[in-house]
Protein backbone atom coordinates (compact mmCIF):
# COMPACT_ATOMS: atom_id res chain seq x y z
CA UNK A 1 82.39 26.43 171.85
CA UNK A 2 84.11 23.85 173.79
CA UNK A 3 87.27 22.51 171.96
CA UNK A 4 85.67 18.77 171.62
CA UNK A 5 82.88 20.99 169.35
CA UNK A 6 85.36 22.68 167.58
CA UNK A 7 87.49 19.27 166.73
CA UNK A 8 83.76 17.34 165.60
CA UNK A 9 83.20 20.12 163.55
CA UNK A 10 87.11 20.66 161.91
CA UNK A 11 86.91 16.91 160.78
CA UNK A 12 83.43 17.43 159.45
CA UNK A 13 84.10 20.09 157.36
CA UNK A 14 87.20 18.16 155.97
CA UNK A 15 85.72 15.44 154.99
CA UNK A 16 83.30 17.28 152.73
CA UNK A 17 86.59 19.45 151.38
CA UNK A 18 87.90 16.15 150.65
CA UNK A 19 85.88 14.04 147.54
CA UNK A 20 85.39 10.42 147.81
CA UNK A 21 86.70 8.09 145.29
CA UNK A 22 83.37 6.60 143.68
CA UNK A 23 83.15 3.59 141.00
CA UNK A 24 81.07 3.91 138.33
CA UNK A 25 77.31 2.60 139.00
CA UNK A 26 78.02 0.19 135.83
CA UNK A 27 81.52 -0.68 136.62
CA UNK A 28 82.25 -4.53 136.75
CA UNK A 29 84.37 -5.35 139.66
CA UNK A 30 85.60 -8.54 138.12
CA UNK A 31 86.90 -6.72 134.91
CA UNK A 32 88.59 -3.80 136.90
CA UNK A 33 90.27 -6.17 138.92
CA UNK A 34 92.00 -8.23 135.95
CA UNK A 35 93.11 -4.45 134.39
CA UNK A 36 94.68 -3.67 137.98
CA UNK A 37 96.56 -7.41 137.83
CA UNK A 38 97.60 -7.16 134.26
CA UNK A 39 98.74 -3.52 134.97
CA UNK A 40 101.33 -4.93 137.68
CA UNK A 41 101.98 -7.93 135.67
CA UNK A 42 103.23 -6.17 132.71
CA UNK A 43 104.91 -3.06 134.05
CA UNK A 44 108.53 -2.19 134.30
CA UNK A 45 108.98 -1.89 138.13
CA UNK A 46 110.28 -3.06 141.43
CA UNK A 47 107.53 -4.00 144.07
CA UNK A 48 108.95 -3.80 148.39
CA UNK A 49 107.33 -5.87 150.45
CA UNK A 50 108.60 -5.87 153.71
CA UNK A 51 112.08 -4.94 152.48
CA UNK A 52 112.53 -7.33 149.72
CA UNK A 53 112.43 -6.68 146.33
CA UNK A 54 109.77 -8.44 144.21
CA UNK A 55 109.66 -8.87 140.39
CA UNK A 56 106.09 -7.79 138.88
CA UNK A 57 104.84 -10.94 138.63
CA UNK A 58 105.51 -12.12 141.66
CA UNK A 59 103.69 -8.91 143.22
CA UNK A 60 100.32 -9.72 140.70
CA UNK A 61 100.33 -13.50 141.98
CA UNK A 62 100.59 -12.46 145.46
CA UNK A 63 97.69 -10.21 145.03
CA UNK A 64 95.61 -12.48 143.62
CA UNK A 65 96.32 -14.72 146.73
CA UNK A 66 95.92 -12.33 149.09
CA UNK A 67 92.10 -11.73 147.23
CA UNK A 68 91.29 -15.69 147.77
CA UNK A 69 90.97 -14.09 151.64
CA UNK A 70 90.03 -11.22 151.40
CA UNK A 71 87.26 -11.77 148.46
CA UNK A 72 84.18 -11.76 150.76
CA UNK A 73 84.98 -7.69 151.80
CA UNK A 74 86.23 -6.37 148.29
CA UNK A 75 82.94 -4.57 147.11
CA UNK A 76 84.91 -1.83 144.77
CA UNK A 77 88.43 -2.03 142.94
CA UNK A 78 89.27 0.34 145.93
CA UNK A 79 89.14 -2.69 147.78
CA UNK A 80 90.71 -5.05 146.37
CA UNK A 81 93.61 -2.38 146.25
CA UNK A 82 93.18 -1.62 150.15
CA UNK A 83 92.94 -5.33 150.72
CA UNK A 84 95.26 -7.02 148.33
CA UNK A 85 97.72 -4.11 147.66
CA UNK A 86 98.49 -1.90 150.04
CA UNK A 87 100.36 -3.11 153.27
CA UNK A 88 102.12 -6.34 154.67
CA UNK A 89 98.93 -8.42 157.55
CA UNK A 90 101.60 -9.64 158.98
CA UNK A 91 103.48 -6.33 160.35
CA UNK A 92 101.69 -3.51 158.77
CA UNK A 93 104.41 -2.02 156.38
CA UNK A 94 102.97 -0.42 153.23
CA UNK A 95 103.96 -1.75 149.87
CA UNK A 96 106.36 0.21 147.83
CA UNK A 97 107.06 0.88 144.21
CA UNK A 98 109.91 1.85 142.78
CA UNK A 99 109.85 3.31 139.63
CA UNK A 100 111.88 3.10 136.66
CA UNK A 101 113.76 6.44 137.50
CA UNK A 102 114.23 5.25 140.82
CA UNK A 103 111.39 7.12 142.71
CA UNK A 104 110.10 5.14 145.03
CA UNK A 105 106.06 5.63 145.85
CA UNK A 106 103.54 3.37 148.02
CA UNK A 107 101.84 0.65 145.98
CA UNK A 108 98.50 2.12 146.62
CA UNK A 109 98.90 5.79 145.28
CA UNK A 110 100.87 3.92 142.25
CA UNK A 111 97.39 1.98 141.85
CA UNK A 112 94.98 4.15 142.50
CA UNK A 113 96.21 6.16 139.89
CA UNK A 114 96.00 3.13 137.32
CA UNK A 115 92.30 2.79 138.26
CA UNK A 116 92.07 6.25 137.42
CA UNK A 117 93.13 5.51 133.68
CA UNK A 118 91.47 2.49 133.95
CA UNK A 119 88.31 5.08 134.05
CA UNK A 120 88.62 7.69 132.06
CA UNK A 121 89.70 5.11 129.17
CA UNK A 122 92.69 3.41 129.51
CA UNK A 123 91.25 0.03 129.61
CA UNK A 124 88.52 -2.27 127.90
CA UNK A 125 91.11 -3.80 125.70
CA UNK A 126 94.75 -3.67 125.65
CA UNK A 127 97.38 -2.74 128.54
CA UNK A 128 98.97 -0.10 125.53
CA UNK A 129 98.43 -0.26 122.03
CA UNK A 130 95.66 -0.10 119.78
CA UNK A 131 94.44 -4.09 119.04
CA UNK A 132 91.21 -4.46 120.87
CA UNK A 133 90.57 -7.82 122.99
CA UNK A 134 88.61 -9.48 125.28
CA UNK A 135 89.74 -11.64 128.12
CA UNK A 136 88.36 -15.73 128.19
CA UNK A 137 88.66 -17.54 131.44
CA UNK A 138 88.51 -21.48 131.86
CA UNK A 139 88.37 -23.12 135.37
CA UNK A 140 87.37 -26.50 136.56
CA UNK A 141 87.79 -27.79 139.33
CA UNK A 142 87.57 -31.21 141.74
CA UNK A 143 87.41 -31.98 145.06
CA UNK A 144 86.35 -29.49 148.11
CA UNK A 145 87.61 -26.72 146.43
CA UNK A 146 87.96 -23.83 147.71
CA UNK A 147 87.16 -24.26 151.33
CA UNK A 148 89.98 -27.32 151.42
CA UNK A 149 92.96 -26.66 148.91
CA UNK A 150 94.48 -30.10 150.45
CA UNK A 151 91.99 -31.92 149.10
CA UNK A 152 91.64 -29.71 145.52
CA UNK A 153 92.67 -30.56 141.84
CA UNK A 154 92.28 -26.89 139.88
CA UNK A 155 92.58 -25.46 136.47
CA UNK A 156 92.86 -21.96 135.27
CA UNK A 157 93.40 -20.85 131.60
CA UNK A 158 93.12 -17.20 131.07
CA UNK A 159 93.33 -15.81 127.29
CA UNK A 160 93.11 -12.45 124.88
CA UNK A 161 90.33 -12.99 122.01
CA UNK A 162 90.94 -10.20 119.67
CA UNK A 163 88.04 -8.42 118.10
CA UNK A 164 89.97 -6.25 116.00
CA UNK A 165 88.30 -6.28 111.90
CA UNK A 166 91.03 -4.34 110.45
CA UNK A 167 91.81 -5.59 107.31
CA UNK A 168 95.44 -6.57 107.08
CA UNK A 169 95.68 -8.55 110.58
CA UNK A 170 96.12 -11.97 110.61
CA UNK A 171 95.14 -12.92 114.25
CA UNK A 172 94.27 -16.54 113.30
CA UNK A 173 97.86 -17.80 113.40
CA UNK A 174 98.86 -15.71 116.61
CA UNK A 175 95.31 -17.67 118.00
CA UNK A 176 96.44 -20.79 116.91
CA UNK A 177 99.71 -20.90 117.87
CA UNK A 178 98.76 -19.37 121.65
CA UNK A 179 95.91 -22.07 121.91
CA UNK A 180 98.59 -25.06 120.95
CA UNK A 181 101.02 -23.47 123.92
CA UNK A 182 97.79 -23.16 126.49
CA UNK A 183 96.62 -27.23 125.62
CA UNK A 184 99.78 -28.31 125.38
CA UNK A 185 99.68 -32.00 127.62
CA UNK A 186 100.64 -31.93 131.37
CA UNK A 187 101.99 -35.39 131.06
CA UNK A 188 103.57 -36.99 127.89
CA UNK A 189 100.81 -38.17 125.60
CA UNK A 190 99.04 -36.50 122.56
CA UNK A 191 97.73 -32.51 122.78
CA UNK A 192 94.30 -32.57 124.35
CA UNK A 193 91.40 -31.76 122.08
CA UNK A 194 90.26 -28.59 123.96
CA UNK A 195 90.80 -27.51 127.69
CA UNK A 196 88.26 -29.83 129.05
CA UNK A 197 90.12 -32.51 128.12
CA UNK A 198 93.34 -30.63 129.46
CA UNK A 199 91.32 -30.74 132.90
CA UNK A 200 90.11 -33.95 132.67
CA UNK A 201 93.02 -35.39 132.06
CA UNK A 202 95.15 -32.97 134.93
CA UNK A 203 92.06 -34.30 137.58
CA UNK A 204 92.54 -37.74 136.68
CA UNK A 205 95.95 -37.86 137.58
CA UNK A 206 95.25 -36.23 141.02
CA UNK A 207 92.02 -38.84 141.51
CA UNK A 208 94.75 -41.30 140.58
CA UNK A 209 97.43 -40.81 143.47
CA UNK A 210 94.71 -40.04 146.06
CA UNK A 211 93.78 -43.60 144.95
CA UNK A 212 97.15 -44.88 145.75
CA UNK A 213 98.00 -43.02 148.60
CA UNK A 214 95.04 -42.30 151.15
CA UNK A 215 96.66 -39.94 153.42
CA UNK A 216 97.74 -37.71 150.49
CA UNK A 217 97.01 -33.91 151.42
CA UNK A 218 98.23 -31.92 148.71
CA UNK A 219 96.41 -30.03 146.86
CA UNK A 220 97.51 -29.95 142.69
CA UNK A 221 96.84 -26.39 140.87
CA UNK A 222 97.59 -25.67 137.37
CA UNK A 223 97.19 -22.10 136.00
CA UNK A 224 98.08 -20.91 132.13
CA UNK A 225 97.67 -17.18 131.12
CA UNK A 226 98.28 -15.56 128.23
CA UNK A 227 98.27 -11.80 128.36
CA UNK A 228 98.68 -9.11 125.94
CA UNK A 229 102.36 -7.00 127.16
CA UNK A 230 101.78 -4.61 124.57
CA UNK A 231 99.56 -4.14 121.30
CA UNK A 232 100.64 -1.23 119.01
CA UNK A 233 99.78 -2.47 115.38
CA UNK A 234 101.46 -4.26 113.50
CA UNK A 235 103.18 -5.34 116.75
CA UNK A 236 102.06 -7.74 119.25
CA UNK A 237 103.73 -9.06 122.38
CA UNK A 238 102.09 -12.21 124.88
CA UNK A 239 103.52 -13.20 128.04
CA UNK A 240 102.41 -16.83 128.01
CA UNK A 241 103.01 -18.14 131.59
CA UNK A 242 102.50 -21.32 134.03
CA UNK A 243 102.43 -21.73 137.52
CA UNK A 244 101.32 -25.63 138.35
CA UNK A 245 101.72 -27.84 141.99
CA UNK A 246 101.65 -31.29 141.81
CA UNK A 247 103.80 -32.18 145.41
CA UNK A 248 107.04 -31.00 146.56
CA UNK A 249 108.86 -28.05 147.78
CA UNK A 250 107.48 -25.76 145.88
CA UNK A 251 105.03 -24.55 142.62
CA UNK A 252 106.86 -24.49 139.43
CA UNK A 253 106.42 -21.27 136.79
CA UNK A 254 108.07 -20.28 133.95
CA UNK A 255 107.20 -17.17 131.68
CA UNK A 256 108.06 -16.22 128.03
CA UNK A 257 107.21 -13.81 125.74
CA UNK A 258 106.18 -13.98 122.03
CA UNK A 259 106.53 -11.39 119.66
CA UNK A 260 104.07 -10.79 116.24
CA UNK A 261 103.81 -9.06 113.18
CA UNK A 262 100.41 -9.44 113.20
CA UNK A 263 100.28 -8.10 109.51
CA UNK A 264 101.86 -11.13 108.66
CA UNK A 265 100.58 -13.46 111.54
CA UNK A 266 104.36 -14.64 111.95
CA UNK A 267 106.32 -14.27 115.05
CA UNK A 268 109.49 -12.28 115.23
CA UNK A 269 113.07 -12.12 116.92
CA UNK A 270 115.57 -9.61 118.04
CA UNK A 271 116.89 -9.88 114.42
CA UNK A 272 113.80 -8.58 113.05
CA UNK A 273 113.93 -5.22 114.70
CA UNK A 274 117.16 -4.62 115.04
CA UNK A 275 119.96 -3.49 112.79
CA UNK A 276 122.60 -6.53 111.75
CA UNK A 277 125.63 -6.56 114.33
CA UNK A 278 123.41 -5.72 117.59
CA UNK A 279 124.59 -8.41 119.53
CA UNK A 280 127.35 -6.98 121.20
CA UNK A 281 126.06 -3.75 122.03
CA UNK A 282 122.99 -4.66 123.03
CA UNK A 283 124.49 -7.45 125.64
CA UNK A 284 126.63 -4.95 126.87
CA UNK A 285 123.47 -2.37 127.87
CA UNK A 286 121.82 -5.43 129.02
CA UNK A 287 124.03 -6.51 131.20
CA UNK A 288 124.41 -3.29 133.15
CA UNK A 289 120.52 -3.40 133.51
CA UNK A 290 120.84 -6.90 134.91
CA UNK A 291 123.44 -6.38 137.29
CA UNK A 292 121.46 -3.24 138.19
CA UNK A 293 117.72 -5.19 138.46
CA UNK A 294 119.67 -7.49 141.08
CA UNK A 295 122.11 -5.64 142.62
CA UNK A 296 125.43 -6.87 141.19
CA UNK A 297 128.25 -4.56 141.54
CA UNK A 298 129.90 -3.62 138.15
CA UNK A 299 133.20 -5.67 138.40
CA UNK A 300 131.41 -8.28 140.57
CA UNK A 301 132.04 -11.52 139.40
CA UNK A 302 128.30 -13.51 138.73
CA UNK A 303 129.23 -16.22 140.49
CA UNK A 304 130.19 -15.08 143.63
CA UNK A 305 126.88 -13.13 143.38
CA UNK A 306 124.88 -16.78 143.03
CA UNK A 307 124.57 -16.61 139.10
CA UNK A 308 125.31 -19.33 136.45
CA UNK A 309 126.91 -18.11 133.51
CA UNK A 310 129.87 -20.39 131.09
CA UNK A 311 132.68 -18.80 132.11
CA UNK A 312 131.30 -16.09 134.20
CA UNK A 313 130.21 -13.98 131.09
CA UNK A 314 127.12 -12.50 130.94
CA UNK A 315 125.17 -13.93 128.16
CA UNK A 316 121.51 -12.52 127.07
CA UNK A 317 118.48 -14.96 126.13
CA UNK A 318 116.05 -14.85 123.47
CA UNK A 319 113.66 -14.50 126.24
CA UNK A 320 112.30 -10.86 125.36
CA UNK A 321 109.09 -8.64 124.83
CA UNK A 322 108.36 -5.36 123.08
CA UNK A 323 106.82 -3.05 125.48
CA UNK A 324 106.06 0.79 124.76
CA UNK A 325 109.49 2.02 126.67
CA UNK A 326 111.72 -0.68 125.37
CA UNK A 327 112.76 -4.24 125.42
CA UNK A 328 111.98 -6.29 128.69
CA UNK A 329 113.49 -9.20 128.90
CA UNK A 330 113.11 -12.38 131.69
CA UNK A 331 115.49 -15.45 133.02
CA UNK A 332 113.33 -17.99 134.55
CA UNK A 333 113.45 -19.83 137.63
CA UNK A 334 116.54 -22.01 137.24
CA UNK A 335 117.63 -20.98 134.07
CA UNK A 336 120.68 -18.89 135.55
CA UNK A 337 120.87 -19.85 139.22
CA UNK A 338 118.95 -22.12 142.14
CA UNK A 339 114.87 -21.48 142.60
CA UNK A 340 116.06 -19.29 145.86
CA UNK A 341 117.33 -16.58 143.44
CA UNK A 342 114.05 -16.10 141.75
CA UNK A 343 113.50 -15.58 138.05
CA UNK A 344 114.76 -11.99 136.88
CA UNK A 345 113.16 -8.97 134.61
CA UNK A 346 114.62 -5.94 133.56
CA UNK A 347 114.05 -3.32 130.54
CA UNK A 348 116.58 -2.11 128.07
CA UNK A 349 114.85 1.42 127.43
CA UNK A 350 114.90 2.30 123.32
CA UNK A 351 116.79 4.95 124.13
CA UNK A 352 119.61 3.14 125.07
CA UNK A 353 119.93 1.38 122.30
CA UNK A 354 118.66 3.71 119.05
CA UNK A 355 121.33 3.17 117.14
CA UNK A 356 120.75 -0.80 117.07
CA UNK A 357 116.55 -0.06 115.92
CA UNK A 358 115.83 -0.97 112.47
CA UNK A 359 114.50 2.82 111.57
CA UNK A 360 112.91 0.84 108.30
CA UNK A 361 111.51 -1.76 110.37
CA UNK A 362 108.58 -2.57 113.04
CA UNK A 363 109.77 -0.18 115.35
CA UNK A 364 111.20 2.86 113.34
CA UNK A 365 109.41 5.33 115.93
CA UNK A 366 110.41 3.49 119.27
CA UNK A 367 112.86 5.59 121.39
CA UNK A 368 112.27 8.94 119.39
């Protein structure tokens, strides 16, 4: 048998020692898609893309834009991970993960192995926890979208409906008050009735300065999510963000978490969970987790390093979410230095900081 044979027949019989990844015949590619992009969205990692480091929601928006291309050959979640998640179009370099220990892993294998969960039960509801939901979508949209996004006016609104019957929730205030943040007005002027009239009123203003100026070839996008970070009752934690163009240099986002007791149906602070006092040692773990989620030395002065701080002290928001592993908290664009520097997440693990937990309060098992 000639060598060519032998080759032929060596890959042939790999292949079948080798089983194919297969979707479920009644999996919905739509659904498995939003999992994979809420998985990156809320996770505690650092995405490489061509050798610079990328915040998770910066790597789930970029996938998402990358699927606006590649839509038309994404038949399986495979796909859109192949596609949208893998490697760089522009010079071929696979995506990396780095991990919260500090392995790093390619952003495939990292989620291929979230699809996994995704099928054998990890999703249908929330990212962790145990408060079932369902995800709404609004879009309108007005011109010669998507084929021309110069000449496009379009809005997004993505939302949790819980479905949980338990008795002692109280989802209608955390519904109320995440509806109020998703219609609140683009413009000054009263809170629109529902998010038609948010759109209607978005696409006006866009019909209005093509009016004025003829030649105007910007397209205007405004997209609100609200996504469940972590659902373990009786806590709750939303990431509510925006991401809107209406001219200029660049899209505007911001991001911010809100934390429920949903046995209550009130929202809650660091002061809540943690013991009285924290505030010192819990900015002091913080900050070394900052300076290590961008690379600031430890007696490297902020400044020099492009951050705005009073008096070059490190100084933690109330920007925070509860997440299974600990408390992730995010600066937005601007809020600590110039839109080039990004907006920046890190996690302070529970076990960092279990002597500040409240061991009689909402999270008296986190860390343990």
């Amino acid at each position: 048998m000639n060598r060519i044979l032998l080759l032929a027949l060596f890959c042939c019989l790999l292949a079948l020692s080798v089983p194919a990844r297969s979707a479920p015949e009644d999996e919905d590619l739509k659904e498995a898609i939003d999992y994979l992009v809420e998985f990156v969205r809320a996770s505690d990692v650092v995405f490489i893309r061509n050798g610079k480091e990328h915040s998770p929601e910066e790597a789930a928006d970029h996938m998402l834009d990358k699927y606006k291309y590649a839509k038309k050959k994404v038949k399986t979640p495979e796909d859109f991970i192949e596609y949208c998640a893998t490697k760089s179009t522009m010079s071929g370099k696979q995506y990396q993960v780095r991990l919260a220990g500090g392995k790093t892993i390619t952003s495939a294998e990292w989620l291929l192995a979230a699809l996994d969960t995704y099928r054998t039960g990890g999703a249908g509801g929330t990212v962790t926890g145990d408060i079932p939901y369902d995800m709404r979508e609004f879009k309108k949209q007005y011109g010669s979208c998507p084929t021309r996004e110069e000449d496009c006016a379009s809005v997004m609104i993505r939302y949790p409906e819980f479905i949980s019957k338990e008795s002692g929730h109280a989802f209608e205030p955390v519904d109320e008050e995440i509806r109020d943040y998703l219609l609140a007005p683009v413009y000054e002027g009263t809170e629109p009735a529902d998010f038609d009239e948010l759109a209607d009123s978005f696409i006006e203003a866009y019909r209005q300065i093509q009016k004025d100026f003829p030649d105007y070839e910007f397209g205007w996008t405004l997209d609100r999510e609200a996504s469940v970070i972590f659902a373990a009752s009786p806590v709750l934690c939303i990431a509510l963000k925006e991401v809107s163009f209406t001219g200029g240099a660049h899209p505007n986002s911001k991001q911010i978490f809100w934390n429920f007791d949903v046995s209550k149906g009130v929202r809650i602070g660091l002061g809540d969970i943690l013991k009285q006092g924290y505030e010192g040692r819990l900015t002091a773990v913080a900050e070394a987790r900052f300076r290590e989620a961008r690379g600031v030395e430890e007696d490297a002065s902020f400044s020099e390093a492009g951050f705005r701080f009073d008096g070059d002290a490190f100084k933690l928001n109330e920007n925070f979410g509860i997440t299974g592993e600990g408390l992730v908290f995010y600066f937005n664009d601007y809020e600590i230095g110039p839109h080039a520097m990004g907006p920046t997440v890190f996690t302070v693990p529970y076990s960092e900081i279990s002597t500040l937990i409240d061991r009689e309060g909402l999270l008296k098992g986190a860390g343990e």
